[in-house]
Protein backbone atom coordinates (compact mmCIF):
# COMPACT_ATOMS: atom_id res chain seq x y z
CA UNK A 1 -43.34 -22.74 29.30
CA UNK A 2 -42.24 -19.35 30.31
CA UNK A 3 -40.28 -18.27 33.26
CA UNK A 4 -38.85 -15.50 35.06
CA UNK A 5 -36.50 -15.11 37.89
CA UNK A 6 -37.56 -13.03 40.95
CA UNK A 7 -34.41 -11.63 42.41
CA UNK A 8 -32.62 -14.54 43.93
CA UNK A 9 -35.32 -15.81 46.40
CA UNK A 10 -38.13 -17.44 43.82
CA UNK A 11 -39.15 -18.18 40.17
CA UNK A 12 -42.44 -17.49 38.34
CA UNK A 13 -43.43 -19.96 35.77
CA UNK A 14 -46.35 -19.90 33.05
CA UNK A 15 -47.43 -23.45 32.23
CA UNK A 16 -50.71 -23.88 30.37
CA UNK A 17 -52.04 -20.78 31.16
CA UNK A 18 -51.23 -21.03 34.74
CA UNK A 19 -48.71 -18.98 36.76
CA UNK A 20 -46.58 -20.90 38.85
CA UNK A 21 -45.01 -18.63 41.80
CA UNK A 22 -42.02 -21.03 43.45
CA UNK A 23 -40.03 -19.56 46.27
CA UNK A 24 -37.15 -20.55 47.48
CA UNK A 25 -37.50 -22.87 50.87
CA UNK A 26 -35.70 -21.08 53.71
CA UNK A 27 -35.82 -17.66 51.90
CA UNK A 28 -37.47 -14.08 53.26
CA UNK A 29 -39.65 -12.10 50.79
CA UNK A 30 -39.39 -8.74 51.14
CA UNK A 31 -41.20 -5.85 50.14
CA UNK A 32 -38.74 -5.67 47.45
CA UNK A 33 -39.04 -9.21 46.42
CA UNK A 34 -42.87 -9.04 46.29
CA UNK A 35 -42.97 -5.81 44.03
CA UNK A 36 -40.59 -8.04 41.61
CA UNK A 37 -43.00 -11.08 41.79
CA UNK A 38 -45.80 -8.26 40.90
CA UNK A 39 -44.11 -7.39 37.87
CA UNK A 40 -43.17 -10.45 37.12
CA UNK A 41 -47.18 -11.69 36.71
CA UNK A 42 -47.90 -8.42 34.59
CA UNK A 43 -44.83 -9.58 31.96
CA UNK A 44 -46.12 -13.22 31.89
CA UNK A 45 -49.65 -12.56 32.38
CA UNK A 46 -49.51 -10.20 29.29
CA UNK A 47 -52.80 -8.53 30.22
CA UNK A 48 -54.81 -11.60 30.38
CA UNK A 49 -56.39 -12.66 34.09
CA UNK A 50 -55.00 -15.79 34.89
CA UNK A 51 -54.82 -18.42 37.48
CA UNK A 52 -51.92 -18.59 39.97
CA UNK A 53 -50.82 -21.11 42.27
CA UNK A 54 -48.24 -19.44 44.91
CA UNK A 55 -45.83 -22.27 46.54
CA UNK A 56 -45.72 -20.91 50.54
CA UNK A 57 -43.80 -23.88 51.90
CA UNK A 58 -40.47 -22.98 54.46
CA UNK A 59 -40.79 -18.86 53.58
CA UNK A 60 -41.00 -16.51 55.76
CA UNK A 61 -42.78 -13.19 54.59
CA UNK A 62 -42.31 -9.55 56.03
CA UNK A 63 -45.20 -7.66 57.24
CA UNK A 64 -44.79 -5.18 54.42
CA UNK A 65 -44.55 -7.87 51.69
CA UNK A 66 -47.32 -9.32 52.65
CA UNK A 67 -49.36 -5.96 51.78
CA UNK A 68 -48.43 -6.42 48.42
CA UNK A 69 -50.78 -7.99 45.61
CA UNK A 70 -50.97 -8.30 42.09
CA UNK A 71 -53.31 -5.86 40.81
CA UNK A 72 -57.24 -6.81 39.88
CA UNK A 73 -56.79 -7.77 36.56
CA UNK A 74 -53.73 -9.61 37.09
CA UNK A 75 -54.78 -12.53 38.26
CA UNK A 76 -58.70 -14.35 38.50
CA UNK A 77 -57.66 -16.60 41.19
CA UNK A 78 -54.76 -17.74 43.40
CA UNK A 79 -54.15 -20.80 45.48
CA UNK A 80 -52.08 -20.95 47.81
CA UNK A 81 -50.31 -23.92 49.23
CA UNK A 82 -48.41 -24.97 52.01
CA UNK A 83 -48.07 -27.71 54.46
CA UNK A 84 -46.89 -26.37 57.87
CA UNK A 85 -48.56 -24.00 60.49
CA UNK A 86 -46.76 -21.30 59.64
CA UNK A 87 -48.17 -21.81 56.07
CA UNK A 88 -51.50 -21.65 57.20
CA UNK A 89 -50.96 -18.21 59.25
CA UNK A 90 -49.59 -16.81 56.50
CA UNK A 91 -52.49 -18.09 54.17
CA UNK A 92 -55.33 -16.84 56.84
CA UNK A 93 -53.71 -12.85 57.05
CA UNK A 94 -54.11 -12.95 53.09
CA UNK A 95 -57.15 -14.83 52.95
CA UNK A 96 -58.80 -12.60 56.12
CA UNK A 97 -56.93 -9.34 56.42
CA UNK A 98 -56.67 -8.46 52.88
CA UNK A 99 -59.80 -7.38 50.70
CA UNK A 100 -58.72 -8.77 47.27
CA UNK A 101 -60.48 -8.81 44.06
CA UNK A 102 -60.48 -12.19 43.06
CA UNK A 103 -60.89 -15.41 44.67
CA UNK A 104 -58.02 -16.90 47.14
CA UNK A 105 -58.01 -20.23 49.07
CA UNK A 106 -55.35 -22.65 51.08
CA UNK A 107 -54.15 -25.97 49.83
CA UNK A 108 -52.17 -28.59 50.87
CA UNK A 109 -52.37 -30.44 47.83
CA UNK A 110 -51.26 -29.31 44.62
CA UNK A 111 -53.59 -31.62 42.96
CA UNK A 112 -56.62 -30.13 44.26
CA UNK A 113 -55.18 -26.38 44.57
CA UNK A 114 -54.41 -27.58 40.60
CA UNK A 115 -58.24 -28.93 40.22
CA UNK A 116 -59.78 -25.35 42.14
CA UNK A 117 -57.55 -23.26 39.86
CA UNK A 118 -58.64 -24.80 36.55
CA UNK A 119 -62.43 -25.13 37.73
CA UNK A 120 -62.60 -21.14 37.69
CA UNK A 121 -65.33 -21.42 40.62
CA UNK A 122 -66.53 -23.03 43.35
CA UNK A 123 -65.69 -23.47 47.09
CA UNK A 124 -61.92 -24.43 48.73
CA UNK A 125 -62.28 -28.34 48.36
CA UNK A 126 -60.08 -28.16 51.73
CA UNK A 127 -63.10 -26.51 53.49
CA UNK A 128 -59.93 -24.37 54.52
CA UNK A 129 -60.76 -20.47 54.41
């Protein structure tokens, strides 16, 4: 396992050849904070595409962090999960406003957010967007 610190808010984690992006509960990601987690996936990813699984639970995002992506390349797929409302807005402006390169679905269990990611394909077994 690999990790790296993302300012003080979050840590990203690569664990058999997935990233693991943890944030801090109760913490706000800035646009600052998301450039770090960006640069964070290029070190870990080390120019492979790899699967991510981003941990959305009790964070609040700014409007301008939430413009901010890894780059195509960077990543083949990302889950994200949460378990609250405010998860799920969050999850719907990246899933709907964003045009990303690479496949992106809602969880709200890390067992099948874990399954989707290591599958490679295939629909949101949530039937969430």
């Amino acid at each position: 396992m690999r990790s790296i610190e993302i300012t003080d808010k979050g840590t990203l984690e690569r664990v058999d050849g997935i990233l693991r992006l943890s944030w801090r509960e109760g913490q706000t990601i800035g646009v600052e904070d998301a450039h770090c987690a960006v640069a964070a996936i290029d070190a870990l990813g080390q120019g492979i595409s790899l699967p991510m699984l981003i941990l959305l639970e009790g964070v609040n995002f700014t409007r301008e962090s939430r413009k901010v992506f890894p780059s195509q390349g960077s990543d083949s797929r990302i889950a994200l999960l949460g378990s609250s409302p405010v998860d799920y807005v969050i999850a719907l402006f990246v899933l709907r406003v964003s045009s990303l390169p690479y496949p992106v679905s809602y969880f709200t269990s890390s067992r099948k957010a874990m399954t989707w990611l290591r599958r490679g394909t295939g629909p949101t077994p949530e039937g969430k967007p």
